[in-house]
PDB file of N, CA and C in Angstrom:
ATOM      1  N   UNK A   1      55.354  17.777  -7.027  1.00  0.00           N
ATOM      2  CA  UNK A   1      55.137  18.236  -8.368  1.00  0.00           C
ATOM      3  C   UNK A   1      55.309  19.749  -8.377  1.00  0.00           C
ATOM      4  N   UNK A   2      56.063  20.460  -9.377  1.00  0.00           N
ATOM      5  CA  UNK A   2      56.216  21.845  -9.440  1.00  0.00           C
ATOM      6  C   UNK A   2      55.570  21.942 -11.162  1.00  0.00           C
ATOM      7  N   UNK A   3      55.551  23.569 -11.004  1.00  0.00           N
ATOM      8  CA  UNK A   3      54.840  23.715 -12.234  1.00  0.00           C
ATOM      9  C   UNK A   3      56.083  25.041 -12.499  1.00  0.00           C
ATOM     10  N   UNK A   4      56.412  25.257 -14.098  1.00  0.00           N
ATOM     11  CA  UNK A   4      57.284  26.054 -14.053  1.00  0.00           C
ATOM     12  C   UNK A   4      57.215  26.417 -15.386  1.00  0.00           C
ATOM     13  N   UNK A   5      56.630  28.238 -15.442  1.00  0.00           N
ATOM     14  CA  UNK A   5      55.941  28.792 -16.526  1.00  0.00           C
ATOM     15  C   UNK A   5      57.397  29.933 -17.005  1.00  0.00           C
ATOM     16  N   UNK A   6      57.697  29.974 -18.272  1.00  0.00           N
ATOM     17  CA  UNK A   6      58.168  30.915 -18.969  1.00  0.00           C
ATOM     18  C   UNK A   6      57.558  31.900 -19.716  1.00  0.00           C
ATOM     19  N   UNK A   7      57.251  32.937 -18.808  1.00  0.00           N
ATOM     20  CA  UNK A   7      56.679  33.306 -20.482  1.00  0.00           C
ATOM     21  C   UNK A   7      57.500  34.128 -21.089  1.00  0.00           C
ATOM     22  N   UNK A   8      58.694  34.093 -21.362  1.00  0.00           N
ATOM     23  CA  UNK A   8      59.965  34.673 -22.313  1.00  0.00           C
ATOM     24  C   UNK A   8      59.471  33.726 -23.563  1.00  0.00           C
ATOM     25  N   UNK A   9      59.664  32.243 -23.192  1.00  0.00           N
ATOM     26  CA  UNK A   9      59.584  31.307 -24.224  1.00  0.00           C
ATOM     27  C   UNK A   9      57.528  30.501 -24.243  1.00  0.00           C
ATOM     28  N   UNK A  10      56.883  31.024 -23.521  1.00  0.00           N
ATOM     29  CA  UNK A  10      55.993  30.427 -23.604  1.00  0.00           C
ATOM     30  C   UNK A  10      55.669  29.032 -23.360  1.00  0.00           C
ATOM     31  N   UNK A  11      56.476  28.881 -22.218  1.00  0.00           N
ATOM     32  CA  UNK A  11      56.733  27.002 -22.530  1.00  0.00           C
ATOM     33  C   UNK A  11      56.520  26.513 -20.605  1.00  0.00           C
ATOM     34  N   UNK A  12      55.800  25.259 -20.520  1.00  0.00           N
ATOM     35  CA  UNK A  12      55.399  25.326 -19.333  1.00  0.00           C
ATOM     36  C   UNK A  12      56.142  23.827 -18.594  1.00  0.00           C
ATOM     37  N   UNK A  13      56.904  23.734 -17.772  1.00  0.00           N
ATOM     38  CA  UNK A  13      57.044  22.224 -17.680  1.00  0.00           C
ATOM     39  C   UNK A  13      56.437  22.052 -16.495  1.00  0.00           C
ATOM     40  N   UNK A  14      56.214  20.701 -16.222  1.00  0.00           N
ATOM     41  CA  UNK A  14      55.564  20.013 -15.182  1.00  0.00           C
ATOM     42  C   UNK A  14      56.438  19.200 -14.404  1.00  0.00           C
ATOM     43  N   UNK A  15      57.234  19.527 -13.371  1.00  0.00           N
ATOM     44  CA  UNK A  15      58.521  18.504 -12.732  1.00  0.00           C
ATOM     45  C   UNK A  15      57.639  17.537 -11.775  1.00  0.00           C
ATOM     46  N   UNK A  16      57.581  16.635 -12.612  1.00  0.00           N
ATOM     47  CA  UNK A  16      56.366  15.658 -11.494  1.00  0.00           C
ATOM     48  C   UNK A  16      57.825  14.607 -10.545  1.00  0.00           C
ATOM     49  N   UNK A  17      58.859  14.463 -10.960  1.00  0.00           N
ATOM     50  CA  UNK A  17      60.053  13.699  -9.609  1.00  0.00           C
ATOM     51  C   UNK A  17      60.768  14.763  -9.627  1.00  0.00           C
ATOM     52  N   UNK A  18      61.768  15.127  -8.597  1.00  0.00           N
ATOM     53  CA  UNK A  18      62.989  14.719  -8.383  1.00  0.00           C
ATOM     54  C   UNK A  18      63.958  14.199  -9.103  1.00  0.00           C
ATOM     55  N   UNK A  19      64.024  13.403 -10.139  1.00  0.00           N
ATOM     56  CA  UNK A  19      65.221  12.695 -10.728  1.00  0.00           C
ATOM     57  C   UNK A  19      65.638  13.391 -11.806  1.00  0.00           C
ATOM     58  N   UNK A  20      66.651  12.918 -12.677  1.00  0.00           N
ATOM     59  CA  UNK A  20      67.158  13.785 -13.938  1.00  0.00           C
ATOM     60  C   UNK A  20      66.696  13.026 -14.681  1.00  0.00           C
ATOM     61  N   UNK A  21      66.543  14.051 -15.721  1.00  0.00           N
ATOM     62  CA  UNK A  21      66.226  12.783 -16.801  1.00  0.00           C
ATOM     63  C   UNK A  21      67.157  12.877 -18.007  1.00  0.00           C
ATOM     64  N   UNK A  22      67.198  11.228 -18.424  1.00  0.00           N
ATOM     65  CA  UNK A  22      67.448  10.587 -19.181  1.00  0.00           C
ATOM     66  C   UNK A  22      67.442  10.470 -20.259  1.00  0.00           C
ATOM     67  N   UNK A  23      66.067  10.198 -20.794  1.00  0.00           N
ATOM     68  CA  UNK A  23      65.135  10.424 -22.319  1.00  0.00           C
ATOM     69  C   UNK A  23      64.035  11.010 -22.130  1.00  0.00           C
ATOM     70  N   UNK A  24      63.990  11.355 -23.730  1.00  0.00           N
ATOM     71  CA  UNK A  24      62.768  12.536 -23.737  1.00  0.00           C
ATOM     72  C   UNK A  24      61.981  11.682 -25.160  1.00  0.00           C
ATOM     73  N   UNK A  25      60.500  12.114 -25.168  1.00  0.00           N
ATOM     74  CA  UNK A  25      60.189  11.579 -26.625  1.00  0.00           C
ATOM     75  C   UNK A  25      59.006  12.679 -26.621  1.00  0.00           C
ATOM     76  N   UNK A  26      59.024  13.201 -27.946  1.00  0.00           N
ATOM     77  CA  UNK A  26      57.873  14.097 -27.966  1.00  0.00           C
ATOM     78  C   UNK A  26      56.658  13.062 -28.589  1.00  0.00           C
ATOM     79  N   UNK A  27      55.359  13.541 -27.619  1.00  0.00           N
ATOM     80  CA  UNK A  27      54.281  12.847 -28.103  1.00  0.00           C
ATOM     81  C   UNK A  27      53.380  13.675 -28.714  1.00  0.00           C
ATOM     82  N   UNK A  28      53.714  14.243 -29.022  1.00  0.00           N
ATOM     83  CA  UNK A  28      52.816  15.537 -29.789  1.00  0.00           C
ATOM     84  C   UNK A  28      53.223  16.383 -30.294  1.00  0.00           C
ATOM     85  N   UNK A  29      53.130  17.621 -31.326  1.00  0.00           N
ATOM     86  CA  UNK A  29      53.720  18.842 -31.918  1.00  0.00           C
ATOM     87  C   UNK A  29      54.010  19.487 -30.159  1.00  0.00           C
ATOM     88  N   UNK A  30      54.886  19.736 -29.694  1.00  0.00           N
ATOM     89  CA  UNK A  30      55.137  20.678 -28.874  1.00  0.00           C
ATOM     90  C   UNK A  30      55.348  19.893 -27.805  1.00  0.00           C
ATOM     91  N   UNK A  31      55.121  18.893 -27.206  1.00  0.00           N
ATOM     92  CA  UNK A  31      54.863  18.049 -26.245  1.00  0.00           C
ATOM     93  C   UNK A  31      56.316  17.085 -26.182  1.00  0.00           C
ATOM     94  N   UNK A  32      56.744  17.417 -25.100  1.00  0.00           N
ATOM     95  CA  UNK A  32      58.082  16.418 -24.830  1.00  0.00           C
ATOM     96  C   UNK A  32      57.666  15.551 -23.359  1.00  0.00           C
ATOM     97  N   UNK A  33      57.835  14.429 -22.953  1.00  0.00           N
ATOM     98  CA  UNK A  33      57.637  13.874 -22.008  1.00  0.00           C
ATOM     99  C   UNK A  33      59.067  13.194 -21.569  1.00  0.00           C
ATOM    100  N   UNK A  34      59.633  13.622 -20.471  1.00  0.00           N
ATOM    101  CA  UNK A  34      61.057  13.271 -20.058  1.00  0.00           C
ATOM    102  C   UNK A  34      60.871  12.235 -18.803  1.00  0.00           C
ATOM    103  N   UNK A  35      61.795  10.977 -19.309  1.00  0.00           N
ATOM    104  CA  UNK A  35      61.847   9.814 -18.594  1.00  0.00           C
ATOM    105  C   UNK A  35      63.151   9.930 -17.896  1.00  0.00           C
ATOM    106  N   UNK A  36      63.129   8.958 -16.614  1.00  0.00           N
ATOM    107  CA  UNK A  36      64.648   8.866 -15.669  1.00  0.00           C
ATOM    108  C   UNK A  36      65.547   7.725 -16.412  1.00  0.00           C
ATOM    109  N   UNK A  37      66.294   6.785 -15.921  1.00  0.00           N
ATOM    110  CA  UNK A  37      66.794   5.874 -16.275  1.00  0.00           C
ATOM    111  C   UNK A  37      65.939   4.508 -15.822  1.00  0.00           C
ATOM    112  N   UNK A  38      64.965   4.819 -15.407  1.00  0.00           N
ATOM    113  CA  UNK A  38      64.634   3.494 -15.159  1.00  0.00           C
ATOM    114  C   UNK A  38      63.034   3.183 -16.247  1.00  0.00           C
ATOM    115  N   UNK A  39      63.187   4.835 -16.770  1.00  0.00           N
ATOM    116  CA  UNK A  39      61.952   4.686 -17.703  1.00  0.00           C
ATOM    117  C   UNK A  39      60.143   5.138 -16.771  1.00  0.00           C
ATOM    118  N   UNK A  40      61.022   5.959 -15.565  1.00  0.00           N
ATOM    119  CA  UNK A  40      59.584   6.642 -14.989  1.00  0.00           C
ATOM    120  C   UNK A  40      59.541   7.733 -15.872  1.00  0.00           C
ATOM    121  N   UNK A  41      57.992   8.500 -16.052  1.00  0.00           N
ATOM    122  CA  UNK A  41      57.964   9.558 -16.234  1.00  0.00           C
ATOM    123  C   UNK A  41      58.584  10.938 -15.319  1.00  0.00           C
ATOM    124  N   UNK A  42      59.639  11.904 -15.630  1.00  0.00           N
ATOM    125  CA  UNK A  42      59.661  12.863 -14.495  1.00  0.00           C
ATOM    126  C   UNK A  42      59.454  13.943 -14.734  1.00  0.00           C
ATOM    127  N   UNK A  43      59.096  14.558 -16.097  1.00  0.00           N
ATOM    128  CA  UNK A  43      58.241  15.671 -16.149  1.00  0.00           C
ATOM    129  C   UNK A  43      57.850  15.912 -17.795  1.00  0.00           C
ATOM    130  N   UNK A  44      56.840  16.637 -17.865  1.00  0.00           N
ATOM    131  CA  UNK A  44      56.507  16.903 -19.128  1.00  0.00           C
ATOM    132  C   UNK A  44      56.798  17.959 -19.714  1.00  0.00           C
ATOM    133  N   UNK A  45      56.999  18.880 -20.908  1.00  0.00           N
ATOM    134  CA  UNK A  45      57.470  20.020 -21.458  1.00  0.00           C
ATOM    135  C   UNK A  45      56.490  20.535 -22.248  1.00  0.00           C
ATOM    136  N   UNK A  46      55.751  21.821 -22.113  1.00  0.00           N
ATOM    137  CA  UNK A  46      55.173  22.386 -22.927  1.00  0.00           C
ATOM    138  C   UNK A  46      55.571  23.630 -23.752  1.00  0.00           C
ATOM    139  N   UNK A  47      55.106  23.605 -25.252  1.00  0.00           N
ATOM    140  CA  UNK A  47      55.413  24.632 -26.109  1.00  0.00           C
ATOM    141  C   UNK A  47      54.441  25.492 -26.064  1.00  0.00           C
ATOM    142  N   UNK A  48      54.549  26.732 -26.078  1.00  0.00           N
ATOM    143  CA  UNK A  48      53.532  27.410 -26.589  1.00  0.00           C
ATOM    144  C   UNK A  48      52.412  26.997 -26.065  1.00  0.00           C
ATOM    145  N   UNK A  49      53.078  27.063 -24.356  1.00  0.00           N
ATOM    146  CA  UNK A  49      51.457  26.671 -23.447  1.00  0.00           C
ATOM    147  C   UNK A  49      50.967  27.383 -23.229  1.00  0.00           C
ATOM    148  N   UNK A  50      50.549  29.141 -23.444  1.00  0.00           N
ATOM    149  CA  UNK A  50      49.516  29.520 -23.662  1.00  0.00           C
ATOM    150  C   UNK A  50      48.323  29.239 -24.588  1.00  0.00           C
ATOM    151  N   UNK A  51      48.587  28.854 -25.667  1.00  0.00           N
ATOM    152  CA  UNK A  51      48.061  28.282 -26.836  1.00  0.00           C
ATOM    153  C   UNK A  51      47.290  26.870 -26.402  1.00  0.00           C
ATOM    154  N   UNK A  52      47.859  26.041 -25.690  1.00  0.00           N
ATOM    155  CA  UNK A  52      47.397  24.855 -25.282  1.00  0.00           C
ATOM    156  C   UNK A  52      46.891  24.435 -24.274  1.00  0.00           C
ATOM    157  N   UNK A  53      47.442  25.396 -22.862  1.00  0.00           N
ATOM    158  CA  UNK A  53      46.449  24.991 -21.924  1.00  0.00           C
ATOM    159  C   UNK A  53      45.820  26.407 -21.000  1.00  0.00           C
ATOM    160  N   UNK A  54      44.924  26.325 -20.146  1.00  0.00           N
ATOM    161  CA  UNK A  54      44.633  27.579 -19.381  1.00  0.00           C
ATOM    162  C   UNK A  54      45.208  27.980 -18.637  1.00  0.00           C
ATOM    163  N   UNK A  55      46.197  28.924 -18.277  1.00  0.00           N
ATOM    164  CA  UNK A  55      47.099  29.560 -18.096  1.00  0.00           C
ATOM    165  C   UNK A  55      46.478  30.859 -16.770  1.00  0.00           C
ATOM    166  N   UNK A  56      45.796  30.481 -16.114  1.00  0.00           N
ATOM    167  CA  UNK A  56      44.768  31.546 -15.610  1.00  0.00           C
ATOM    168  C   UNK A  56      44.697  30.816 -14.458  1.00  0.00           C
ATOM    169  N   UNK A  57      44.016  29.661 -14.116  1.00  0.00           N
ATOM    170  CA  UNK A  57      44.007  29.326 -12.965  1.00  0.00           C
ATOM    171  C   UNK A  57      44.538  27.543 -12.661  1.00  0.00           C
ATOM    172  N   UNK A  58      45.137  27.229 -11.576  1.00  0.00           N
ATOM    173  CA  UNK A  58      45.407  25.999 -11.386  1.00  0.00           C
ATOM    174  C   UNK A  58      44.252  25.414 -10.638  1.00  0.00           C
ATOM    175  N   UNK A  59      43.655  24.708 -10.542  1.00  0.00           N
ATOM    176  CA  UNK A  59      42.873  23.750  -9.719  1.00  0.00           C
ATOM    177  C   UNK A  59      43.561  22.228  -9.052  1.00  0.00           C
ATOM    178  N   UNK A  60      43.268  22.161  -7.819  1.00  0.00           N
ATOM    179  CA  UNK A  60      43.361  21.072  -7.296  1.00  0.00           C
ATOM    180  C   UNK A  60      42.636  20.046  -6.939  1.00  0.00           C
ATOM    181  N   UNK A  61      42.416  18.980  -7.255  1.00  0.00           N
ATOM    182  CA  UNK A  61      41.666  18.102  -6.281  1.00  0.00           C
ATOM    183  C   UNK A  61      41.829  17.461  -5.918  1.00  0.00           C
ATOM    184  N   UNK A  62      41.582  16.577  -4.755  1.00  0.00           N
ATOM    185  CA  UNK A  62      41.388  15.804  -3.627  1.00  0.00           C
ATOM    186  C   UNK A  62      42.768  15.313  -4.099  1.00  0.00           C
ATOM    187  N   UNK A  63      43.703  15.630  -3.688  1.00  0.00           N
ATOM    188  CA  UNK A  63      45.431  16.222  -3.599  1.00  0.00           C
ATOM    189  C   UNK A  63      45.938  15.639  -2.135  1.00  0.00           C
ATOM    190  N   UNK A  64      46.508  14.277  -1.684  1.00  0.00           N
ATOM    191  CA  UNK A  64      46.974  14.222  -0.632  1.00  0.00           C
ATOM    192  C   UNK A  64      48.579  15.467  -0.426  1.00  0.00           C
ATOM    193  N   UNK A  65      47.585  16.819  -0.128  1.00  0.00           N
ATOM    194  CA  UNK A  65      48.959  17.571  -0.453  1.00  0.00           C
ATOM    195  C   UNK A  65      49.658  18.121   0.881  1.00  0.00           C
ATOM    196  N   UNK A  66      50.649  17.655   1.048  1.00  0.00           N
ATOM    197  CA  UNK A  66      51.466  18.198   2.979  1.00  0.00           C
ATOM    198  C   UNK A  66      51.872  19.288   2.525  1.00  0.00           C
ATOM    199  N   UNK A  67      52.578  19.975   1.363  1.00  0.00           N
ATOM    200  CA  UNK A  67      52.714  21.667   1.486  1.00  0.00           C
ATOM    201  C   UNK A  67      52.087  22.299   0.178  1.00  0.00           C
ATOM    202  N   UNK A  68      51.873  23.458   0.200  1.00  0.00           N
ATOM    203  CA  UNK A  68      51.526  23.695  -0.995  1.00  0.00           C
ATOM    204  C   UNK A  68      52.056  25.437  -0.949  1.00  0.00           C
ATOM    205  N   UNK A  69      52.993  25.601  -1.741  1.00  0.00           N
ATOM    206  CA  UNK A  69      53.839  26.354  -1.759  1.00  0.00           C
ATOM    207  C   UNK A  69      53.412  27.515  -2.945  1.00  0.00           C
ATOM    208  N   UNK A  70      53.649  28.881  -3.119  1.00  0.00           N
ATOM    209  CA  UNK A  70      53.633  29.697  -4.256  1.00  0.00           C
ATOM    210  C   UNK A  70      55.129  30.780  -4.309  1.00  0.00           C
ATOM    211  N   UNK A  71      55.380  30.559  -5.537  1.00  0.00           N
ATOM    212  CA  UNK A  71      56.321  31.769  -5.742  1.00  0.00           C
ATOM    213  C   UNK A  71      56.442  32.627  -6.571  1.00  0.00           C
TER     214      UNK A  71
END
């Protein structure tokens, strides 16, 4: 899972696969959720994610995580 913040555009996505995606359907004012071809979720799109989520700190928990990377 990567996390990937703009703040030119304010917009935050969440690349939870690997795959491309396919379709998108927004489930909310601002909220796009992008599917592969087989209809997995592979990442979500945020608008104006300062506005919507906390932007300050990430938290993890109990995360089977093998790397955990910053850039």
């Amino acid at each position: 899972m990567k996390l990937h913040y703009d703040p030119e555009t304010d917009s935050l996505y969440i690349d939870l696969a690997d795959r491309t995606s396919q379709d998108s359907i927004e489930v909310a004012p601002g909220v796009v959720v992008d599917f592969d071809a087989a209809g997995n979720i592979v990442g979500i799109d945020i608008d104006h994610a300062s506005t919507v989520v906390d932007l300050k700190a990430v938290e993890v928990h109990h995360l089977p995580l093998g790397v955990l990377a910053t850039s």
